[in-house]
C-alpha atoms as a PDB file:
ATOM      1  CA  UNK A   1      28.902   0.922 -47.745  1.00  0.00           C
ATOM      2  CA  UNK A   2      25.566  -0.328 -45.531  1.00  0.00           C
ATOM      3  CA  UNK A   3      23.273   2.380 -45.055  1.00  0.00           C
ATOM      4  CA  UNK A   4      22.480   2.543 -41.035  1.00  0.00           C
ATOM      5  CA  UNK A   5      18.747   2.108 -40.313  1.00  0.00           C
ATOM      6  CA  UNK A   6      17.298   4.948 -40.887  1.00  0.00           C
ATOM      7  CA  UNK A   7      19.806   7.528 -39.951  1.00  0.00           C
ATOM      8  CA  UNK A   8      20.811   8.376 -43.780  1.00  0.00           C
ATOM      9  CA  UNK A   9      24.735   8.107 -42.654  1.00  0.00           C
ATOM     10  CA  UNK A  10      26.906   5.360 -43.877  1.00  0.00           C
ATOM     11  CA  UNK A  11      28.948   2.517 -42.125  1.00  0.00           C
ATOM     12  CA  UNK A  12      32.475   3.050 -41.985  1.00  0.00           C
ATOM     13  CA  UNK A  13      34.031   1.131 -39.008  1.00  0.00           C
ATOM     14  CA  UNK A  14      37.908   0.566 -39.284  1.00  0.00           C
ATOM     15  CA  UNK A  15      40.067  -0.579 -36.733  1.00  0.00           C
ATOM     16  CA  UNK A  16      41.894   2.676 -36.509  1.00  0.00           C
ATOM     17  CA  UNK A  17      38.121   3.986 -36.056  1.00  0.00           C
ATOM     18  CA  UNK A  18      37.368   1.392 -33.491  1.00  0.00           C
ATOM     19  CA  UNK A  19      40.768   1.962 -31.404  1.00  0.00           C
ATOM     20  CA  UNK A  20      40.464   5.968 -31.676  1.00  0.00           C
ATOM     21  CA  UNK A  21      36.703   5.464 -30.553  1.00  0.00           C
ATOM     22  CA  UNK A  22      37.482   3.434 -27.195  1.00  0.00           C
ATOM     23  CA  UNK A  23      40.373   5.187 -26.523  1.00  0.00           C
ATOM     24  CA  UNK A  24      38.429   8.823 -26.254  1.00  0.00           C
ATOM     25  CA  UNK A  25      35.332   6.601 -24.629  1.00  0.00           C
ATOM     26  CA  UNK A  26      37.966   5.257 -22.272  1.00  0.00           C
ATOM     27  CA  UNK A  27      38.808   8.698 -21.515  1.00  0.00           C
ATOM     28  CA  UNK A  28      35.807  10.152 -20.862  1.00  0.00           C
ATOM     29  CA  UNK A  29      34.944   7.199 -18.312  1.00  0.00           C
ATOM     30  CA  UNK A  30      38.008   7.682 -16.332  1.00  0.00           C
ATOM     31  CA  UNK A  31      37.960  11.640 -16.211  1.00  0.00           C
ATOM     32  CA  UNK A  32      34.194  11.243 -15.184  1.00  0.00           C
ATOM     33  CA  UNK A  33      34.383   8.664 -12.596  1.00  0.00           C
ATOM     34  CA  UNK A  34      38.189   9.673 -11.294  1.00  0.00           C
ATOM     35  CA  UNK A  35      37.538  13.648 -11.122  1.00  0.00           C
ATOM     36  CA  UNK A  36      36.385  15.312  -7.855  1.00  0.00           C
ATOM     37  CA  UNK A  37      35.617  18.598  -8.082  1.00  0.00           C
ATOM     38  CA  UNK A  38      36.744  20.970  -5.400  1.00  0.00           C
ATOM     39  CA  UNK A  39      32.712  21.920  -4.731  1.00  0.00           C
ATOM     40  CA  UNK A  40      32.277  18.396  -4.361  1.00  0.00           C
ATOM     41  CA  UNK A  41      34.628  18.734  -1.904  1.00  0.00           C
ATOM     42  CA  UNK A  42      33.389  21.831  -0.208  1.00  0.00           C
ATOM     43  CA  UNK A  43      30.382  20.925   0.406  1.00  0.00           C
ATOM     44  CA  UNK A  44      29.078  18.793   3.936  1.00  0.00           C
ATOM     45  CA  UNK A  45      31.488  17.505   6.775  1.00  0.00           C
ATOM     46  CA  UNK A  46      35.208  17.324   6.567  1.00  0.00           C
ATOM     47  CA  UNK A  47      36.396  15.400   4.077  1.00  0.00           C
ATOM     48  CA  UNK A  48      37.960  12.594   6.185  1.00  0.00           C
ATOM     49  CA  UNK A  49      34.472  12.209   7.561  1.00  0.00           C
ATOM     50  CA  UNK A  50      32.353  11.895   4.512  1.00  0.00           C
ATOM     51  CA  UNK A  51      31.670   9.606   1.892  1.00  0.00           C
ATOM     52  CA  UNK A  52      34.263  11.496  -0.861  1.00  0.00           C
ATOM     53  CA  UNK A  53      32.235  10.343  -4.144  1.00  0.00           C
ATOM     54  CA  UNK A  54      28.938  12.159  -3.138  1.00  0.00           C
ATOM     55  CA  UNK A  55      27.829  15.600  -3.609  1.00  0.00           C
ATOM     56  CA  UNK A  56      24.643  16.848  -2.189  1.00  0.00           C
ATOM     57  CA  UNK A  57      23.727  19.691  -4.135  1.00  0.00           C
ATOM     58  CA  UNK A  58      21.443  22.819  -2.771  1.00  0.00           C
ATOM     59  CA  UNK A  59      21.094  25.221  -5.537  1.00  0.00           C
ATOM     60  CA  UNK A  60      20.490  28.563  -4.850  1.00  0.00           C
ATOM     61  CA  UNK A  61      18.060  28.626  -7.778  1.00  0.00           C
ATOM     62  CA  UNK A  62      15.797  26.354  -4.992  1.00  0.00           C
ATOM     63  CA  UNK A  63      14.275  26.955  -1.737  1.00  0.00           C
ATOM     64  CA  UNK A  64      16.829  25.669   1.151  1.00  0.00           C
ATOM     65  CA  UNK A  65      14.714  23.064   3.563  1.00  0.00           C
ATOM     66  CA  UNK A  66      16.870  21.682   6.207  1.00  0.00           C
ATOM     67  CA  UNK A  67      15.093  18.783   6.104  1.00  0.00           C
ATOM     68  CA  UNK A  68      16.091  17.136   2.289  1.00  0.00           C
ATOM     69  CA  UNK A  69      18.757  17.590  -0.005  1.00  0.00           C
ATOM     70  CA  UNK A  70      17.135  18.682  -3.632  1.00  0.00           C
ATOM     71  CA  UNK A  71      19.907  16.257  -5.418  1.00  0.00           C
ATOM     72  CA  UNK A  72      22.858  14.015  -4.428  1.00  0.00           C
ATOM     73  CA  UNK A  73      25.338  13.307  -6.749  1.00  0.00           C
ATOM     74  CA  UNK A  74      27.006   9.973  -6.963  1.00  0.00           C
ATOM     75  CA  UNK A  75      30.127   9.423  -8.668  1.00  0.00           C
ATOM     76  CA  UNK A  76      31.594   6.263  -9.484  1.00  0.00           C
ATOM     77  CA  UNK A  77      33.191   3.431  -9.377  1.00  0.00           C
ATOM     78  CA  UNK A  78      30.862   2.175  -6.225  1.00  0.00           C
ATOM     79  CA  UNK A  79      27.949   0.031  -4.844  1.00  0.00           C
ATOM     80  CA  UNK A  80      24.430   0.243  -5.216  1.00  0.00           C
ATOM     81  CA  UNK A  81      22.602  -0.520  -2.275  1.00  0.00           C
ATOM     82  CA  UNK A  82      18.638  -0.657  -2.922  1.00  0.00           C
ATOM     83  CA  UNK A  83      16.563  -1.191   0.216  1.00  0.00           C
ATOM     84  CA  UNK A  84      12.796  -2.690  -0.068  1.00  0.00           C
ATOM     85  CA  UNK A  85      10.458  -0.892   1.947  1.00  0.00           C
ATOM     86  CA  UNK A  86      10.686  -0.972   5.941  1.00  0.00           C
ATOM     87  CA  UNK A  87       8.167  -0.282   8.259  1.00  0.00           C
ATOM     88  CA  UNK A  88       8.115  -0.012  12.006  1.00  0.00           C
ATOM     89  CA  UNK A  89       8.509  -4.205  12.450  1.00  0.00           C
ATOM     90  CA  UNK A  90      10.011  -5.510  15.211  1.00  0.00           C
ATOM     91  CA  UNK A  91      12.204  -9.025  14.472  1.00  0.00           C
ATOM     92  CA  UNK A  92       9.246 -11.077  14.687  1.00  0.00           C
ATOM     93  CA  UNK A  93       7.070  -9.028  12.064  1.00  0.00           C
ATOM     94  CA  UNK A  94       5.319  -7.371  15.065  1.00  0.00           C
ATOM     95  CA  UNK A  95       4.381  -3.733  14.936  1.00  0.00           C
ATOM     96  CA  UNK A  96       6.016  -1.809  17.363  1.00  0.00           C
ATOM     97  CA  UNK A  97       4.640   0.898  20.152  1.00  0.00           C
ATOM     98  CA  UNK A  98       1.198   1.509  20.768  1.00  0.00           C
ATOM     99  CA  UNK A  99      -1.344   1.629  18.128  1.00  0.00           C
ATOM    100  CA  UNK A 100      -0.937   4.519  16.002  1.00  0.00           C
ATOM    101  CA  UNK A 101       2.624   5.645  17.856  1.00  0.00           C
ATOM    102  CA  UNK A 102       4.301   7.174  14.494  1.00  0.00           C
ATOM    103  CA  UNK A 103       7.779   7.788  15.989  1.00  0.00           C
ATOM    104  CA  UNK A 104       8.228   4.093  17.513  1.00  0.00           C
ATOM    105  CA  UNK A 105       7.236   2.824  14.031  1.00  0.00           C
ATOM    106  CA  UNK A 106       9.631   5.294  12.308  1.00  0.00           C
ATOM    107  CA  UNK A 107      12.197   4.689  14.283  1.00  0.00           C
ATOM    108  CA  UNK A 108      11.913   1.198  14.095  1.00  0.00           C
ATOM    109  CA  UNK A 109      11.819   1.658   9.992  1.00  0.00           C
ATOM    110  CA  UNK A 110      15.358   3.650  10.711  1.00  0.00           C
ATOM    111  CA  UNK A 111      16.919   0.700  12.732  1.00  0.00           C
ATOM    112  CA  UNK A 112      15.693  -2.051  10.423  1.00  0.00           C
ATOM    113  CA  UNK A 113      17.309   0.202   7.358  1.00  0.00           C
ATOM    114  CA  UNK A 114      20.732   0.534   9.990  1.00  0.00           C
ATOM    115  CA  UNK A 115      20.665  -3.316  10.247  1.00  0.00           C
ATOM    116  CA  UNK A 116      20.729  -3.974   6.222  1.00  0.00           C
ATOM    117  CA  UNK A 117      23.354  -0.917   6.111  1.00  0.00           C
ATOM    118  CA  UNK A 118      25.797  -2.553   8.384  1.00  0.00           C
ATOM    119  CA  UNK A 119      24.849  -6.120   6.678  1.00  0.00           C
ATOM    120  CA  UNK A 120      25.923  -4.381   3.458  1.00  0.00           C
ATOM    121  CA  UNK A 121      28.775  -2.981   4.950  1.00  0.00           C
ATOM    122  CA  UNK A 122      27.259   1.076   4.634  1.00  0.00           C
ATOM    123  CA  UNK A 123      26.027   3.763   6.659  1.00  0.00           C
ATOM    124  CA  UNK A 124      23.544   6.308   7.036  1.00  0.00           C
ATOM    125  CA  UNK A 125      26.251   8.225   5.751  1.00  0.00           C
ATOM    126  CA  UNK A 126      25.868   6.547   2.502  1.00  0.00           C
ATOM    127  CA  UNK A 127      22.473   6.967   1.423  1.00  0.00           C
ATOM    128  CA  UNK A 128      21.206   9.437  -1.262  1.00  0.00           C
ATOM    129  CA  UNK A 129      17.731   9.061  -1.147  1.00  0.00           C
ATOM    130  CA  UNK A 130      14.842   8.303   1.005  1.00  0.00           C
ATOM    131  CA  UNK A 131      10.831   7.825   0.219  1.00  0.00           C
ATOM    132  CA  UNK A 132       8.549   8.209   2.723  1.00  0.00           C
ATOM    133  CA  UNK A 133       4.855   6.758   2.657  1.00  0.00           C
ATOM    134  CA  UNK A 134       2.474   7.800   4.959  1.00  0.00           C
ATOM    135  CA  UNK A 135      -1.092   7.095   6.341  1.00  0.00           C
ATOM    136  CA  UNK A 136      -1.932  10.374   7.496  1.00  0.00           C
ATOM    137  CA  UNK A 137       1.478  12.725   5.845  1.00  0.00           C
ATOM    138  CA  UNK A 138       0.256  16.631   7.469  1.00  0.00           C
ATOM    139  CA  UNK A 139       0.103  14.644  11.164  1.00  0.00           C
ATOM    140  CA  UNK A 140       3.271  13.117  11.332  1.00  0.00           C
ATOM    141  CA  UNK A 141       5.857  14.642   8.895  1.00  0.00           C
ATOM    142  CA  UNK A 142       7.255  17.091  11.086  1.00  0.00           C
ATOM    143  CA  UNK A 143       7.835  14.402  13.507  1.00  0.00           C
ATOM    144  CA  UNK A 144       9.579  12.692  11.066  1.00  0.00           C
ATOM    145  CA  UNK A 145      12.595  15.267  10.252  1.00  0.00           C
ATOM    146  CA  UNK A 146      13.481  15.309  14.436  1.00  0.00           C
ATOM    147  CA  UNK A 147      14.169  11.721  13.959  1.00  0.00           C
ATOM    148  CA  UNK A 148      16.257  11.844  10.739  1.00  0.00           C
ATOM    149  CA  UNK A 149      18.604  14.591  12.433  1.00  0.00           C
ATOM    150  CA  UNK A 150      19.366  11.246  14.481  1.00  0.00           C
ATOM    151  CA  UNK A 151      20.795   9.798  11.512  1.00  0.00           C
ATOM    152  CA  UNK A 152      21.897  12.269   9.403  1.00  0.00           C
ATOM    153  CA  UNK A 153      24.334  14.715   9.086  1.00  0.00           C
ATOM    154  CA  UNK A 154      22.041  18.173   8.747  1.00  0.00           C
ATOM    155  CA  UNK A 155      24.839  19.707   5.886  1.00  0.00           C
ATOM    156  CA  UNK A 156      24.273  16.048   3.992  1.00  0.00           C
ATOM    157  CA  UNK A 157      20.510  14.985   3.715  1.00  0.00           C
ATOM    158  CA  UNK A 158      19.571  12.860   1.481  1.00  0.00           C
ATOM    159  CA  UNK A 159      16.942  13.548  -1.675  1.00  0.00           C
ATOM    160  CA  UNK A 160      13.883  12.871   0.024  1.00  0.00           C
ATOM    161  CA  UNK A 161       9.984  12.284  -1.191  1.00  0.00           C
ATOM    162  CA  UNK A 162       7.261  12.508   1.512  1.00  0.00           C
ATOM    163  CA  UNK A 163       3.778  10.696  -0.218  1.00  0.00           C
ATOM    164  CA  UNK A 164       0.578   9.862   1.799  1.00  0.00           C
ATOM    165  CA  UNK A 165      -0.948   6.784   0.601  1.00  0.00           C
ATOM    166  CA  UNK A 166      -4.319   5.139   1.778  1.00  0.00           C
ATOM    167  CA  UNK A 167      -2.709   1.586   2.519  1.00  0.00           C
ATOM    168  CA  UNK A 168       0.310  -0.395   3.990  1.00  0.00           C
ATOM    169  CA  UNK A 169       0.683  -4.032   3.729  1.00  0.00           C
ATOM    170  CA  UNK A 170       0.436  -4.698   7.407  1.00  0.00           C
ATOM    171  CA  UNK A 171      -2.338  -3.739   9.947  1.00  0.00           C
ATOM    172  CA  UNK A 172      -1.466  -1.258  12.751  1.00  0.00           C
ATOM    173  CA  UNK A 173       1.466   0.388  10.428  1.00  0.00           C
ATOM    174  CA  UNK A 174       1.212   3.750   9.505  1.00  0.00           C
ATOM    175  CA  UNK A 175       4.580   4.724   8.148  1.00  0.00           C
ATOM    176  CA  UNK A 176       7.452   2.885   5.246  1.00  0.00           C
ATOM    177  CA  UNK A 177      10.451   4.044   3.852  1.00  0.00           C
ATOM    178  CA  UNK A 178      12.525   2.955   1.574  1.00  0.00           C
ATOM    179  CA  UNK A 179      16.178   3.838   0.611  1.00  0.00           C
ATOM    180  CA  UNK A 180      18.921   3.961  -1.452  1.00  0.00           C
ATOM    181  CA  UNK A 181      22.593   4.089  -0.764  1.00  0.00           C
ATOM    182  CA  UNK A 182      25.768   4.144  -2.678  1.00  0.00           C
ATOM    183  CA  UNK A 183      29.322   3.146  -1.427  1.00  0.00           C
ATOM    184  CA  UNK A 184      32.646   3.685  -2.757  1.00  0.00           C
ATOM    185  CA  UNK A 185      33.945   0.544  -4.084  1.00  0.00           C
END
């Protein structure tokens, strides 16, 4: 029997090995991706209200901030929504507000992500994680977690990352985010 590289254990692939091996993969898959939990299910708003194959996940081994979830769970089958960076542009590319206004920017950032959402067929109710980048982070982040109340359910934050970063692509903006979203398929 072929030796495999450089594992020392010899190749012995039948078909009865083969059909016994996708059969308990099989398994796995389906038990994984079919199985919700009844903390899954505890957790967050009622369960006609919620996307069912999250879990956002609070540990009591971790400090509880209302503001983020430490972890969201997503379980499978479903979509992957990835959204590119959005900062407070208006339709035309314009910056929004007055210069330096951090909440008409963010909030613009939260619309433009509400318009790729519902283009995606999703909601707010769908997303697992937000990054935030910042020009000045300590002024405006506190701002910041007023605004996502608007769009959030407080029992289902997302994971979130706050960064402060010297740069944005366009002049005038002073705040991005970025998110991603999963939907049941």
């Amino acid at each position: 029997m072929p030796k495999l590289a450089d594992s020392g254990l010899t190749q012995s692939t039948t078909t009865d090995d083969v059909s016994r091996r996708h059969l308990v993969t099989g398994a796995a898959v389906v038990a994984a991706l079919g199985a919700t939990t009844p903390e899954a299910l505890a957790q967050g708003a009622p369960a006609a209200a919620r996307a069912a194959n999250l879990r956002f996940i609070k540990p009591a081994t971790s400090f509880n901030n209302p503001g983020f979830t430490h972890a969201v769970e997503a379980m499978g089958p479903g979509r992957l929504i990835y959204i590119a960076g959005q900062q407070g542009l208006d339709i035309n590319g314009k910056v929004v507000g007055a210069p330096g206004d951090f909440m008409a920017q963010a909030e613009q950032a939260f619309l433009n992500i509400k318009g790729i959402l519902a283009a995606s067929g999703a909601d707010f109710e769908h997303v697992v994680k937000l990054q935030h980048y910042f020009i000045d982070l300590k002024a405006n982040f506190k701002s910041l977690r007023e605004l996502r109340l608007k769009y959030f359910d407080a029992a289902r934050m997302p994971a979130s990352t706050m960064i402060q970063v010297g740069a944005l692509t366009n002049d005038g903006v002073i705040y991005e985010v970025d998110a991603v979203a999963v939907v049941p398929s």
